[in-house]
N, C-alpha and C. Protein backbone atom coordinates (compact mmCIF):
# COMPACT_ATOMS: atom_id res chain seq x y z
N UNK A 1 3.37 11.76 25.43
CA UNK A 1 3.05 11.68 23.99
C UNK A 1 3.00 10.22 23.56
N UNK A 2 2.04 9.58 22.74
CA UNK A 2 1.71 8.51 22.35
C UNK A 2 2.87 7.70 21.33
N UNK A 3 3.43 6.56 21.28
CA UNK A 3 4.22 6.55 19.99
C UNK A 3 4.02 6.54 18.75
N UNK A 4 4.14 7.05 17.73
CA UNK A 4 3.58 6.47 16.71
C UNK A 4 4.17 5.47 16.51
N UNK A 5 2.91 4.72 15.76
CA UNK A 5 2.77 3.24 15.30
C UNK A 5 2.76 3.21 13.77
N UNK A 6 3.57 2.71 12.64
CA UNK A 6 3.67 2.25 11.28
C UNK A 6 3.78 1.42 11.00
N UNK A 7 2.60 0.84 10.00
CA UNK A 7 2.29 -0.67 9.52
C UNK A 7 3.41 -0.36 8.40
N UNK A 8 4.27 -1.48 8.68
CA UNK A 8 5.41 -1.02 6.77
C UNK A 8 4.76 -2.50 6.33
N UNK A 9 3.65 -2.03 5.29
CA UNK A 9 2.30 -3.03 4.83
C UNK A 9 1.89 -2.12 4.06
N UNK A 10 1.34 -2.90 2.59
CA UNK A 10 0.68 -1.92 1.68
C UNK A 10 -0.72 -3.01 1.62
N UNK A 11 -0.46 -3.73 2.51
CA UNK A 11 -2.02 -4.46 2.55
C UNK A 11 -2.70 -4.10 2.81
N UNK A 12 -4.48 -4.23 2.05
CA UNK A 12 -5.32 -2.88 2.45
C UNK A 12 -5.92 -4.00 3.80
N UNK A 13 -5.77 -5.18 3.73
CA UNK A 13 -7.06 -5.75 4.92
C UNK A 13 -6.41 -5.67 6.24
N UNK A 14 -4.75 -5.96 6.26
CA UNK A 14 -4.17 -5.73 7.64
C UNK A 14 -4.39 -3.97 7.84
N UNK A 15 -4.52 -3.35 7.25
CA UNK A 15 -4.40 -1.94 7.74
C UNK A 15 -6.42 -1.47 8.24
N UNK A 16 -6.81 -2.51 7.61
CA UNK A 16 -8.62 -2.46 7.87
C UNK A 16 -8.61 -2.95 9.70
N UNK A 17 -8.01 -4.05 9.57
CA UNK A 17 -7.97 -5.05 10.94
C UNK A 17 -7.62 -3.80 11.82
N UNK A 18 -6.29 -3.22 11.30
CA UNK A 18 -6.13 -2.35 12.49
C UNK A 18 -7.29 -1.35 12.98
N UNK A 19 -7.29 -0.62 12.08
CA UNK A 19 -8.31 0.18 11.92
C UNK A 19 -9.62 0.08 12.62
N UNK A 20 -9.91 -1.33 12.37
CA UNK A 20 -11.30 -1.31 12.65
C UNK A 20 -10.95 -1.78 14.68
N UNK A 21 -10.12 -2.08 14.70
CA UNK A 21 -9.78 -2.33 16.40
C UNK A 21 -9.43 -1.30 17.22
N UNK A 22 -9.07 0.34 16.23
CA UNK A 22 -9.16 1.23 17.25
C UNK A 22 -7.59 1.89 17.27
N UNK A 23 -6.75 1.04 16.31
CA UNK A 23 -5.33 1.36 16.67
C UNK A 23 -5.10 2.39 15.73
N UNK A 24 -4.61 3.37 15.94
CA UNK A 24 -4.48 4.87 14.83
C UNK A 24 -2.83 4.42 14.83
N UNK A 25 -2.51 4.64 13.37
CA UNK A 25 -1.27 4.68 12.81
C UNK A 25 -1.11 4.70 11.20
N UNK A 26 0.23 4.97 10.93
CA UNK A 26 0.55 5.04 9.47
C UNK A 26 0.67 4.08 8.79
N UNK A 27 0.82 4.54 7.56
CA UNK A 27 1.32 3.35 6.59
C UNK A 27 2.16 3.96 6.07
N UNK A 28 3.41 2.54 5.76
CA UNK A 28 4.90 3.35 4.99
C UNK A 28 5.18 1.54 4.70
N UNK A 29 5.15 1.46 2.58
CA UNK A 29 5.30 0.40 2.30
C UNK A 29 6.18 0.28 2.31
N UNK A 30 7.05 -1.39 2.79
CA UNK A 30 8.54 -1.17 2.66
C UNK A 30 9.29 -1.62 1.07
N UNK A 31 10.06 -0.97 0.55
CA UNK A 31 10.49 -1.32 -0.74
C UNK A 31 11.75 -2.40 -0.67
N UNK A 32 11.48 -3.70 -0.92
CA UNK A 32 12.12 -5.10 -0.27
C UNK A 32 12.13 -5.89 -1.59
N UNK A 33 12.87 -6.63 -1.78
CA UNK A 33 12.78 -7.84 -2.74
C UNK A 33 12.27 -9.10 -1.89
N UNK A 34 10.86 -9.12 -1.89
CA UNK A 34 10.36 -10.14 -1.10
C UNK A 34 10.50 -11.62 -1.68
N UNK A 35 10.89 -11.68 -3.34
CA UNK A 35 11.15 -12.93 -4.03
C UNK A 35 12.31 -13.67 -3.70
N UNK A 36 13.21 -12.68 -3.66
CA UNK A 36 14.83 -12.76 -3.89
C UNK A 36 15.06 -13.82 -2.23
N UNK A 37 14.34 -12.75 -1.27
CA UNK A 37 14.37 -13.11 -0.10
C UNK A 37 13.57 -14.39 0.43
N UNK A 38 12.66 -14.51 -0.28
CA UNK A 38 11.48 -15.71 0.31
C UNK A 38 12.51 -17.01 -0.61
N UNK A 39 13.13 -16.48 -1.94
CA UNK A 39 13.97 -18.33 -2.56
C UNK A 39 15.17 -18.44 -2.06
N UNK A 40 15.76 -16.83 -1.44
CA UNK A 40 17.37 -17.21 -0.32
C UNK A 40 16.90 -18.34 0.60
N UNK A 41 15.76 -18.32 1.38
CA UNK A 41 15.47 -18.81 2.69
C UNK A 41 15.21 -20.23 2.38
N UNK A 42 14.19 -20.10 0.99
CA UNK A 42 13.72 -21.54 0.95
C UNK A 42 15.00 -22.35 0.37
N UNK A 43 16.03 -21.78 -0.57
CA UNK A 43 17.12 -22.69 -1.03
C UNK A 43 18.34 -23.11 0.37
N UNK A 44 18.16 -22.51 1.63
CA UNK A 44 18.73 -22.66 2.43
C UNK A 44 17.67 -23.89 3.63
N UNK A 45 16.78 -24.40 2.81
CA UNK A 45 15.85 -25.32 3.84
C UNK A 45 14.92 -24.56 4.63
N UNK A 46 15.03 -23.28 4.48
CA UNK A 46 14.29 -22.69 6.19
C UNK A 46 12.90 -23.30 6.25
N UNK A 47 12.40 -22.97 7.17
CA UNK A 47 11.18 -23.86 7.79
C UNK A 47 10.19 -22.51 7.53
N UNK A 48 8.84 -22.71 6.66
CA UNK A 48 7.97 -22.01 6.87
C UNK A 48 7.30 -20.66 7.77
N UNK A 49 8.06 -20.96 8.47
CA UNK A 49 7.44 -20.06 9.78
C UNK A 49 8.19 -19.02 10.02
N UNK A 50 9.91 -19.96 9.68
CA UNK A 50 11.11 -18.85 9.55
C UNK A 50 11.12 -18.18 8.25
N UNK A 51 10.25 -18.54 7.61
CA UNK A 51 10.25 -17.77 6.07
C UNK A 51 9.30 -16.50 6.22
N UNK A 52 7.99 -16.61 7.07
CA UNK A 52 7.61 -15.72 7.12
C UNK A 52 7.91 -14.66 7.78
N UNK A 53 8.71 -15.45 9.16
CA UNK A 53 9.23 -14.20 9.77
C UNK A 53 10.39 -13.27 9.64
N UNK A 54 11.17 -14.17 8.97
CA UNK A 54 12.38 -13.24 8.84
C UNK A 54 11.75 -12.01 7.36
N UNK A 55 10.76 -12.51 6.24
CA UNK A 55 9.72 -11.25 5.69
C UNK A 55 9.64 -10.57 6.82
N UNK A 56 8.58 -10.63 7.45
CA UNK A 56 7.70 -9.71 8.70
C UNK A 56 9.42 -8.43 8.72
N UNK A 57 10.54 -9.00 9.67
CA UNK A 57 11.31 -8.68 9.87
C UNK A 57 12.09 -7.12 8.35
N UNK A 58 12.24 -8.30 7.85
CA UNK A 58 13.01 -7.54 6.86
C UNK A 58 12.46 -6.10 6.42
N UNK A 59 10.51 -6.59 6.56
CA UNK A 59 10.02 -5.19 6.20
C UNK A 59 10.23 -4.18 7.51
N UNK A 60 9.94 -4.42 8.23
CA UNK A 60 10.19 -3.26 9.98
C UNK A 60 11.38 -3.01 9.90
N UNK A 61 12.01 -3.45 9.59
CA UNK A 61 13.28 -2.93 9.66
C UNK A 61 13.82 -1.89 8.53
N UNK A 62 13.13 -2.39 7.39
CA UNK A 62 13.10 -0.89 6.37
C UNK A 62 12.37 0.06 6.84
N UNK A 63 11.49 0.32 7.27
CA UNK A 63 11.30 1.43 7.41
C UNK A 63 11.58 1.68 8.90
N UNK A 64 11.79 0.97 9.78
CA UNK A 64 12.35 1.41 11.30
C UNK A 64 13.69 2.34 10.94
N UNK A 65 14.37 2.12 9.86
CA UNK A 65 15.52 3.22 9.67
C UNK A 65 15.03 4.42 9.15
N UNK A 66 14.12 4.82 8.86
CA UNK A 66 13.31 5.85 8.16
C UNK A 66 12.96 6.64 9.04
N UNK A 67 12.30 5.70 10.71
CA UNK A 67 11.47 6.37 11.44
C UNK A 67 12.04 5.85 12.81
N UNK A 68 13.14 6.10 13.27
CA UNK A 68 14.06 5.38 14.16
C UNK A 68 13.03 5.70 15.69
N UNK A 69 11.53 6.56 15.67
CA UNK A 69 11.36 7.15 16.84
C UNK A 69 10.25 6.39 16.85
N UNK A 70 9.40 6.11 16.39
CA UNK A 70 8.45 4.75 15.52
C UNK A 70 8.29 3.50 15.74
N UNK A 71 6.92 3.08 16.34
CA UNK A 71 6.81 1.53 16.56
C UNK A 71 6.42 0.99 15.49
N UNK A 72 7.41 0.15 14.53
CA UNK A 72 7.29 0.24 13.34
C UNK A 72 6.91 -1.84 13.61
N UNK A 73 5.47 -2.06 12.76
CA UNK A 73 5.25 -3.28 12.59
C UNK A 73 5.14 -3.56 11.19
N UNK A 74 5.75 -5.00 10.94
CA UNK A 74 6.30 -6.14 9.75
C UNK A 74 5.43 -6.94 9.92
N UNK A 75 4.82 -7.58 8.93
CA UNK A 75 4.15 -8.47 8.84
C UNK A 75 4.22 -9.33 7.25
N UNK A 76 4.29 -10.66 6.99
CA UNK A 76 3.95 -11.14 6.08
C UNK A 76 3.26 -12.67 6.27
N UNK A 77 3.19 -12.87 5.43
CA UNK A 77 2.12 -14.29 5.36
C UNK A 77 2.82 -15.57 4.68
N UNK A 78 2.61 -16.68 5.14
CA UNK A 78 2.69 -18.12 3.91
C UNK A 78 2.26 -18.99 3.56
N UNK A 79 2.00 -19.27 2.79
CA UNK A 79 1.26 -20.54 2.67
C UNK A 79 2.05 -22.04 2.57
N UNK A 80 1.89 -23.22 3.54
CA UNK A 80 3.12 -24.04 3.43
C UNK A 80 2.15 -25.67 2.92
N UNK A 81 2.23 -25.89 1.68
CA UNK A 81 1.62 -27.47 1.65
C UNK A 81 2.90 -28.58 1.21
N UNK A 82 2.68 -29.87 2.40
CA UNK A 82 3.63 -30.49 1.55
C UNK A 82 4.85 -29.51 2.28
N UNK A 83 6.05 -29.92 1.71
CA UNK A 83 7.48 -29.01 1.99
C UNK A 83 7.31 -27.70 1.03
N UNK A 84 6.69 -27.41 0.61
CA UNK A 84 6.72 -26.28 -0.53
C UNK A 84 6.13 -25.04 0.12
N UNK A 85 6.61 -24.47 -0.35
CA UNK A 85 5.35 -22.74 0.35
C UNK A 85 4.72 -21.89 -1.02
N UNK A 86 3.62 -21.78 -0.92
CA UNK A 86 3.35 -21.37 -2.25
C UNK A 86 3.08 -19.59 -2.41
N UNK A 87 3.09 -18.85 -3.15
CA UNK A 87 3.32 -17.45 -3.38
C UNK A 87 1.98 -16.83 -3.82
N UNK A 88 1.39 -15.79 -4.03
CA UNK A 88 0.49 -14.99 -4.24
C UNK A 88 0.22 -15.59 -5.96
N UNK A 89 -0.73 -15.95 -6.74
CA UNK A 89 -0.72 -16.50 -7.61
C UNK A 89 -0.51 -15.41 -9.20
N UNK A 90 0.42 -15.41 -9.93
CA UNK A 90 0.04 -14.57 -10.83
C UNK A 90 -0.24 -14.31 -11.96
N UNK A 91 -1.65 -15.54 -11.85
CA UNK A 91 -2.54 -15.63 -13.63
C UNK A 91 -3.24 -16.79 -13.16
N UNK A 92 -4.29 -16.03 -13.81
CA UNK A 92 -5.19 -17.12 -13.17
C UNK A 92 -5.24 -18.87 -13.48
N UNK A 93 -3.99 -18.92 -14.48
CA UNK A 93 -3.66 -20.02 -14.23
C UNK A 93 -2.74 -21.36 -13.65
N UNK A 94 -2.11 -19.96 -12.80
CA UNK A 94 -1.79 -20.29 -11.50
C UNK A 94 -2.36 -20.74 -10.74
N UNK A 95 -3.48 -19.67 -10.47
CA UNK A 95 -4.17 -19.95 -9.16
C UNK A 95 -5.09 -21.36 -9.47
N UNK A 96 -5.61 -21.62 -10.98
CA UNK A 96 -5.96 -22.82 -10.99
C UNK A 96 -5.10 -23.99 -10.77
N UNK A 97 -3.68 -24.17 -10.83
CA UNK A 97 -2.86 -24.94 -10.30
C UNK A 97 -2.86 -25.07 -9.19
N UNK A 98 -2.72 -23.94 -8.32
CA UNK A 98 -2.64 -23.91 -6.61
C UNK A 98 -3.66 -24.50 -6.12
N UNK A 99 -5.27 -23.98 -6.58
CA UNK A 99 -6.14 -24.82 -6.04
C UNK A 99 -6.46 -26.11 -6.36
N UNK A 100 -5.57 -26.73 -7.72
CA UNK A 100 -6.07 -28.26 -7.78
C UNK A 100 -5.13 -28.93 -7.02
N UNK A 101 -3.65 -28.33 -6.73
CA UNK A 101 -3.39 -29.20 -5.39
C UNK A 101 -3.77 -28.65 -4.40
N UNK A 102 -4.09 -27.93 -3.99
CA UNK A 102 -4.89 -27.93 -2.39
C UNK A 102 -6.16 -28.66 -2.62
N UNK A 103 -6.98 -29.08 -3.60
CA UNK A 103 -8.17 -29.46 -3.49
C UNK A 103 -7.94 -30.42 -2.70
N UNK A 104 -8.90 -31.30 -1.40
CA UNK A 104 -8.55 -32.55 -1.08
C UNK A 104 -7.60 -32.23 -0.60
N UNK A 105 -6.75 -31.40 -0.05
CA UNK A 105 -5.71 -31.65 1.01
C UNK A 105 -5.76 -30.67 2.45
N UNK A 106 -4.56 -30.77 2.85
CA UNK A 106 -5.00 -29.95 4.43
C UNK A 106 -3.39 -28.88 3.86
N UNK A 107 -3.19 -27.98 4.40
CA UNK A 107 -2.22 -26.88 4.17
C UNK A 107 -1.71 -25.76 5.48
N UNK A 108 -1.11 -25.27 5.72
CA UNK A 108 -1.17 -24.22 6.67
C UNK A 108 -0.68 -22.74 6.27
N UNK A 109 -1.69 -21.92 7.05
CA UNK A 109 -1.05 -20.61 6.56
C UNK A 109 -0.46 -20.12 7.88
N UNK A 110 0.49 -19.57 7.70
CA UNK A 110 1.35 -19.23 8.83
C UNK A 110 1.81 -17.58 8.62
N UNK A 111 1.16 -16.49 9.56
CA UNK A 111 1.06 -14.92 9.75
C UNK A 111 1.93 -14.61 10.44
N UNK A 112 3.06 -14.23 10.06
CA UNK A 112 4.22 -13.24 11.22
C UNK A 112 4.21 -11.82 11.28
N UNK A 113 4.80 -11.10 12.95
CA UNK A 113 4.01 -9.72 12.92
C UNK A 113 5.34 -9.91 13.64
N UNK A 114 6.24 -8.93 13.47
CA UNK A 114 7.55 -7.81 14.24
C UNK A 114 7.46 -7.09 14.57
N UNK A 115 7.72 -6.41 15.69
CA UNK A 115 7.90 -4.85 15.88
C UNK A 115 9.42 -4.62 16.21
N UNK A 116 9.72 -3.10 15.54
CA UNK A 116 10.95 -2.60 15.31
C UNK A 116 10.46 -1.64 16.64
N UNK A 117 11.60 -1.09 17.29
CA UNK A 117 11.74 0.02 18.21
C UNK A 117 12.78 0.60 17.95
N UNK A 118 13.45 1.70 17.85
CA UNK A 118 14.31 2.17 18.36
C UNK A 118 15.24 0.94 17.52
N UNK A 119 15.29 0.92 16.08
CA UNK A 119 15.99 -0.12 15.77
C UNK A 119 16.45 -1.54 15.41
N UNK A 120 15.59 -2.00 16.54
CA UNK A 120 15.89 -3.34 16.77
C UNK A 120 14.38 -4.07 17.09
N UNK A 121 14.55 -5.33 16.75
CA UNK A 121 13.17 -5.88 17.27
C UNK A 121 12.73 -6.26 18.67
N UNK A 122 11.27 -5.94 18.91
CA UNK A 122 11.03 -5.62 20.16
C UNK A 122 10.04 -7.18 20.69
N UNK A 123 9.71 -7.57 19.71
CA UNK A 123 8.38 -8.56 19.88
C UNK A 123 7.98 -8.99 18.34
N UNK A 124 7.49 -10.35 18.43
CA UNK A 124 7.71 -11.28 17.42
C UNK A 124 6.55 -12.07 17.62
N UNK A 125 5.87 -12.53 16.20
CA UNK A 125 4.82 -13.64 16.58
C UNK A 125 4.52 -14.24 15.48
N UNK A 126 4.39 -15.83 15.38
CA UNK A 126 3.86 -16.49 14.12
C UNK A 126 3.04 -16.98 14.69
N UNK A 127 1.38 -16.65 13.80
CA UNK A 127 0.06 -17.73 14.33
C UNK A 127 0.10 -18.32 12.72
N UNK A 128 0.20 -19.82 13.46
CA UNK A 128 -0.33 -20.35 12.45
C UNK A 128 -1.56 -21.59 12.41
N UNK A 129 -2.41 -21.37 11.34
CA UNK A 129 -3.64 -21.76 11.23
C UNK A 129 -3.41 -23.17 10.24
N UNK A 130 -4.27 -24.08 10.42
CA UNK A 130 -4.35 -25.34 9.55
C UNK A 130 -5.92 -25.41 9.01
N UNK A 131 -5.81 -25.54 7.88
CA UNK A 131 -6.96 -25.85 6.47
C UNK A 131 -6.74 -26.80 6.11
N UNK A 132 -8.25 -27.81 5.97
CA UNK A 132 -8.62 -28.61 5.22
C UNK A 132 -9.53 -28.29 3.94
N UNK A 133 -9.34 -28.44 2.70
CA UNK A 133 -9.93 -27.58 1.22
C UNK A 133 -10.95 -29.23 1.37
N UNK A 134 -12.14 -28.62 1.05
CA UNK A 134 -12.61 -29.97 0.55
C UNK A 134 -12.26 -30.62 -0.90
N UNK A 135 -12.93 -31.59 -1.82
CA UNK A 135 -12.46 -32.17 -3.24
C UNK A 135 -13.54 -31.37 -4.10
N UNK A 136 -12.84 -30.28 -4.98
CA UNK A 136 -13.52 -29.32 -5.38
C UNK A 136 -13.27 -29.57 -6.71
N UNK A 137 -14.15 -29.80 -7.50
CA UNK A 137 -14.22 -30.01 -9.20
C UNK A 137 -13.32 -29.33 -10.13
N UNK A 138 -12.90 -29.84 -11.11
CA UNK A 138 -12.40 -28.91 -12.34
C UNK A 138 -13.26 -27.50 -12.66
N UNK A 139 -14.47 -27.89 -12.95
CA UNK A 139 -15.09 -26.87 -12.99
C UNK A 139 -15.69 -25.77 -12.14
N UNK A 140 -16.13 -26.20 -11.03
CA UNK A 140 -16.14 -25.24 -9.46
C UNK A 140 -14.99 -24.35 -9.81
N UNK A 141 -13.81 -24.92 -9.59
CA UNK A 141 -12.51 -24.23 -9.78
C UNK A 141 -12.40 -22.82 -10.99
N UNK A 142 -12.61 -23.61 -12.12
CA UNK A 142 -12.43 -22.40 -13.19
C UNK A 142 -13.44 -21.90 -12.70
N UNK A 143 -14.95 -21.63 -12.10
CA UNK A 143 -15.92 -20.56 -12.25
C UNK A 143 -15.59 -19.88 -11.16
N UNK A 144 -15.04 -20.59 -9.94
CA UNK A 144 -14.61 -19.67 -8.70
C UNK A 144 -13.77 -18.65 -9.51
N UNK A 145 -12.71 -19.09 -9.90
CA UNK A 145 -11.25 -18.11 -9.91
C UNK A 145 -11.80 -16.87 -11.15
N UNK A 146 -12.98 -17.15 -12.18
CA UNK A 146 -13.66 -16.54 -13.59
C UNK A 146 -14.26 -15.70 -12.53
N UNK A 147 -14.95 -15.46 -11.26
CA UNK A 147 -15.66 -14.76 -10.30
C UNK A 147 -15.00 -13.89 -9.28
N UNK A 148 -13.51 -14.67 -8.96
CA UNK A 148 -13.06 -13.87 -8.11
C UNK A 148 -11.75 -13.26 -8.33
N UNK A 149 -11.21 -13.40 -10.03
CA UNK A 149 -9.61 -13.23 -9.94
C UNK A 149 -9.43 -11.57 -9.16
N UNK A 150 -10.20 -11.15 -9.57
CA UNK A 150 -9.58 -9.41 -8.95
C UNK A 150 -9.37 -9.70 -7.89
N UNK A 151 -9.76 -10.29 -6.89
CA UNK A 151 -9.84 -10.39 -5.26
C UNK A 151 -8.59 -10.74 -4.99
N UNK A 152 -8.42 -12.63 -5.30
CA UNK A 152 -8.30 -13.84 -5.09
C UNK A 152 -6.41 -13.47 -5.77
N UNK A 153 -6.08 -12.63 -6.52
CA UNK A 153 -4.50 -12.45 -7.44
C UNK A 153 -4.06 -11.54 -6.22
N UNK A 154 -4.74 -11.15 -5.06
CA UNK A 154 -3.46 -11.11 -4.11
C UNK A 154 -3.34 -11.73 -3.31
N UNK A 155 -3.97 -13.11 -3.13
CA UNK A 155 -4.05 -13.63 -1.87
C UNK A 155 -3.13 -15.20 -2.40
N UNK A 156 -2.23 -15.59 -1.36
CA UNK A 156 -1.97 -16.96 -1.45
C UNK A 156 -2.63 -17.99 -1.33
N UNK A 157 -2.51 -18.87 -2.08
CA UNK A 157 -3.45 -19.76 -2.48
C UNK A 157 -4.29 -19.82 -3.23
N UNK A 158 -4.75 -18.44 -3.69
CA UNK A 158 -5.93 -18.23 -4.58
C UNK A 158 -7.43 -17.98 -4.11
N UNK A 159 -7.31 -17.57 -2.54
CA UNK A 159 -8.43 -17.65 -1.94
C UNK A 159 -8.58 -16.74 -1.40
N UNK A 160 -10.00 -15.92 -0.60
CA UNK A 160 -9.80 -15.44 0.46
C UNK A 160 -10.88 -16.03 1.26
N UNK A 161 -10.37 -16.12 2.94
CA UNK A 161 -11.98 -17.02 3.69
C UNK A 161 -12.61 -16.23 4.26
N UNK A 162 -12.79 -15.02 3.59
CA UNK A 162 -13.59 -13.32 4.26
C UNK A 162 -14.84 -13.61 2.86
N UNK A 163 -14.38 -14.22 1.68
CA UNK A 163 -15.08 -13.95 0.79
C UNK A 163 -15.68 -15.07 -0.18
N UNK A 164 -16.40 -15.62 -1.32
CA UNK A 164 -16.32 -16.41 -1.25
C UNK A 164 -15.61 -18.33 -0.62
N UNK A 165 -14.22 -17.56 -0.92
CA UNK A 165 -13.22 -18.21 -0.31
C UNK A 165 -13.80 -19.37 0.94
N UNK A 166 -14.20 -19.11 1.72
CA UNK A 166 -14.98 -19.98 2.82
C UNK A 166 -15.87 -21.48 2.12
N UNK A 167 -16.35 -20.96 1.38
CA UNK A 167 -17.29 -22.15 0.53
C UNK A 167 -16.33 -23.49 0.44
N UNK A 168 -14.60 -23.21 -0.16
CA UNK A 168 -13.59 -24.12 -0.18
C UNK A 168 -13.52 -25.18 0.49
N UNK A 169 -13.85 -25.15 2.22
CA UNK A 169 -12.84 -25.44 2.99
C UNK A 169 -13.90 -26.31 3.48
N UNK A 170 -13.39 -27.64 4.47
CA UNK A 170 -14.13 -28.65 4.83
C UNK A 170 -13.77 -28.26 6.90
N UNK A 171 -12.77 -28.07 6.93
CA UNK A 171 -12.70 -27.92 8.67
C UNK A 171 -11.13 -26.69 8.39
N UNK A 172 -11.29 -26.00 9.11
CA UNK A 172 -10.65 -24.89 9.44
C UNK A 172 -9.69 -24.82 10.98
N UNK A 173 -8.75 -24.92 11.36
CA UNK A 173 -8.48 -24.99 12.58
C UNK A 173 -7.19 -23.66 13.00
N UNK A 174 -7.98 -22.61 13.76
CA UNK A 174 -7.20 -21.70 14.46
C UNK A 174 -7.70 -20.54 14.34
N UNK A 175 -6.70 -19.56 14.50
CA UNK A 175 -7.78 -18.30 14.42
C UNK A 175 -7.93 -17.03 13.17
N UNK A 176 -9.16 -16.85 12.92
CA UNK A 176 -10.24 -16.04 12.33
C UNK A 176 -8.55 -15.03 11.63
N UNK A 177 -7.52 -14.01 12.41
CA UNK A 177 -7.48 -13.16 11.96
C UNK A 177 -5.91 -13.34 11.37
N UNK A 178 -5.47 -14.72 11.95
CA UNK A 178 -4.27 -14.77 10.83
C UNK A 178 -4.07 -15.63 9.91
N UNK A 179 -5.56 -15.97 9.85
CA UNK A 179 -6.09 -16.51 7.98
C UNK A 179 -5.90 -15.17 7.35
N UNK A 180 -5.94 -13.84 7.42
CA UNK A 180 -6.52 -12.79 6.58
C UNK A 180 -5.17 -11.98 6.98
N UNK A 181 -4.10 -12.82 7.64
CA UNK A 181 -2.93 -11.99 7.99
C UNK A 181 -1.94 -11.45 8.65
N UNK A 182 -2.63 -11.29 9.85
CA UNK A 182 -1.74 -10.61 11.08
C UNK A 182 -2.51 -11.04 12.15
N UNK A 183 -1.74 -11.93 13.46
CA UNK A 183 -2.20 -12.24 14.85
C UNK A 183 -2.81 -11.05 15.55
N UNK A 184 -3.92 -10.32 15.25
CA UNK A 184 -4.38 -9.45 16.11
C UNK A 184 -4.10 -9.40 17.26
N UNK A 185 -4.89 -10.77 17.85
CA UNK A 185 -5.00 -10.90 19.33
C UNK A 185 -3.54 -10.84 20.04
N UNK A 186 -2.09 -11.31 19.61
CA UNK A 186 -1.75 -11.33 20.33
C UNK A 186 -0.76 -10.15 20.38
N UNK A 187 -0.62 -9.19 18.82
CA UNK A 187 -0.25 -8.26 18.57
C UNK A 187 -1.04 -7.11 19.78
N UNK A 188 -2.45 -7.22 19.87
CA UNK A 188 -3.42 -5.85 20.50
C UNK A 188 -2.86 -6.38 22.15
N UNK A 189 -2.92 -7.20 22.51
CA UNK A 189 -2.18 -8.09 23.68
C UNK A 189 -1.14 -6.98 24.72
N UNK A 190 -0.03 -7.58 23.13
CA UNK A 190 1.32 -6.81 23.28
C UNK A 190 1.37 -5.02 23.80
N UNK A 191 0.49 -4.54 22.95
CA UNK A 191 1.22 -3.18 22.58
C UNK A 191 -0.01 -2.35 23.99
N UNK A 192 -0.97 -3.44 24.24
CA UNK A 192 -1.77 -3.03 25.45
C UNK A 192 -1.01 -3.38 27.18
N UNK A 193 -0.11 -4.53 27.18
CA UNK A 193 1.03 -4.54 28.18
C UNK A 193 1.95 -3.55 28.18
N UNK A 194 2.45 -3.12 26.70
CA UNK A 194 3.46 -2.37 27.26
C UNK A 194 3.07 -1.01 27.25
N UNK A 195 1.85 -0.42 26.99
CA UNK A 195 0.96 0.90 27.45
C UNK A 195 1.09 1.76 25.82
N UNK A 196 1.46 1.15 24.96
CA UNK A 196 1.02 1.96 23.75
C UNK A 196 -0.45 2.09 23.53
N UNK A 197 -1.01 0.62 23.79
CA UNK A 197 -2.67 1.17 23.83
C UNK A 197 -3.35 1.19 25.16
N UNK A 198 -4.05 2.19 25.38
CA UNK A 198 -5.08 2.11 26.12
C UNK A 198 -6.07 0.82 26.76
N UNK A 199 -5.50 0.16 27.71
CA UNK A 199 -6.57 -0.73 28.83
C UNK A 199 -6.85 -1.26 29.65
């Protein structure tokens, strides 16, 4: 019998990614104080990468107690410019803040993916990608965000690079799928070594 697999993700594009690669599984959002938890970490110094992952974590592990029989995967995202990490924007005049400091600068987004087994974590991964935004006008800015807030108010930074979002950026460095979220490649990798998928 196959294991089941649960994204604890209410993201609709990581659950598309899966989807569209062939991997059949659930969704079960995890109910987390992701604020509380992302300013514990940052008032304790943590390093970007450990911010996202111990998220990734915190969510698999809520619902790995739910579904103790369950290859339950965590995932969250960050955005790190400067020492700061910045959050999902919420008004669009936020997101016009976020993008006038990223305009002209370079940033990294950094994607962590957990898997829970039987409890405990089984496998762990942060890809992280580096962006350069080109020097994008006052006004570019307000007509982007006037065009895309529905999209763009869940994404960090204020962007997405699936969608307009791409137009932003001057050089891009890493890979395609944990700009948009979750290390595919090395997640489909994983779960194809240890014979959950088929190859």
């Amino acid at each position: 019998m196959t294991q089941q697999i649960i994204l604890a993700s209410g993201s609709a594009i990581r659950a598309t990614m899966l989807r569209n690669a062939g991997v059949e599984f659930e969704i079960a959002k995890p109910n987390i104080d992701e604020e509380a938890i992302r300013a514990s970490l940052v008032a304790e110094d943590a390093l970007p990468r450990d911010v996202a992952d111990c998220l990734a974590e915190a969510k698999a592990r809520k619902i790995a107690l739910k579904f103790p029989g369950a290859l339950v995967l965590g995932s969250d995202q960050v955005l790190a410019h400067d020492k700061d990490i910045l959050s999902k924007p919420a008004s669009p005049d936020e997101a016009k803040d976020q993008l006038t400091r990223l305009s002209g600068a370079r940033h990294s987004l950094l994607s962590a993916a957990v898997l829970y087994d039987e409890g405990k974590p089984i496998w762990r991964h942060v890809g992280e990608v580096r962006l350069t935004m080109r020097a994008l006008s006052p006004d570019y800015i307000d007509a982007y965000i006037s065009r895309n807030w529905d999209s763009i108010r869940h994404s960090v930074g204020g962007y997405k690079i699936e969608e307009e979002g791409v137009r932003l950026f001057s050089r891009i460095e890493g890979d395609y799928f944990a700009i948009l979220g979750l290390p595919m490649v090395q997640l489909l990798t994983y779960l194809t070594m240890r014979g959950t998928l088929q190859g």
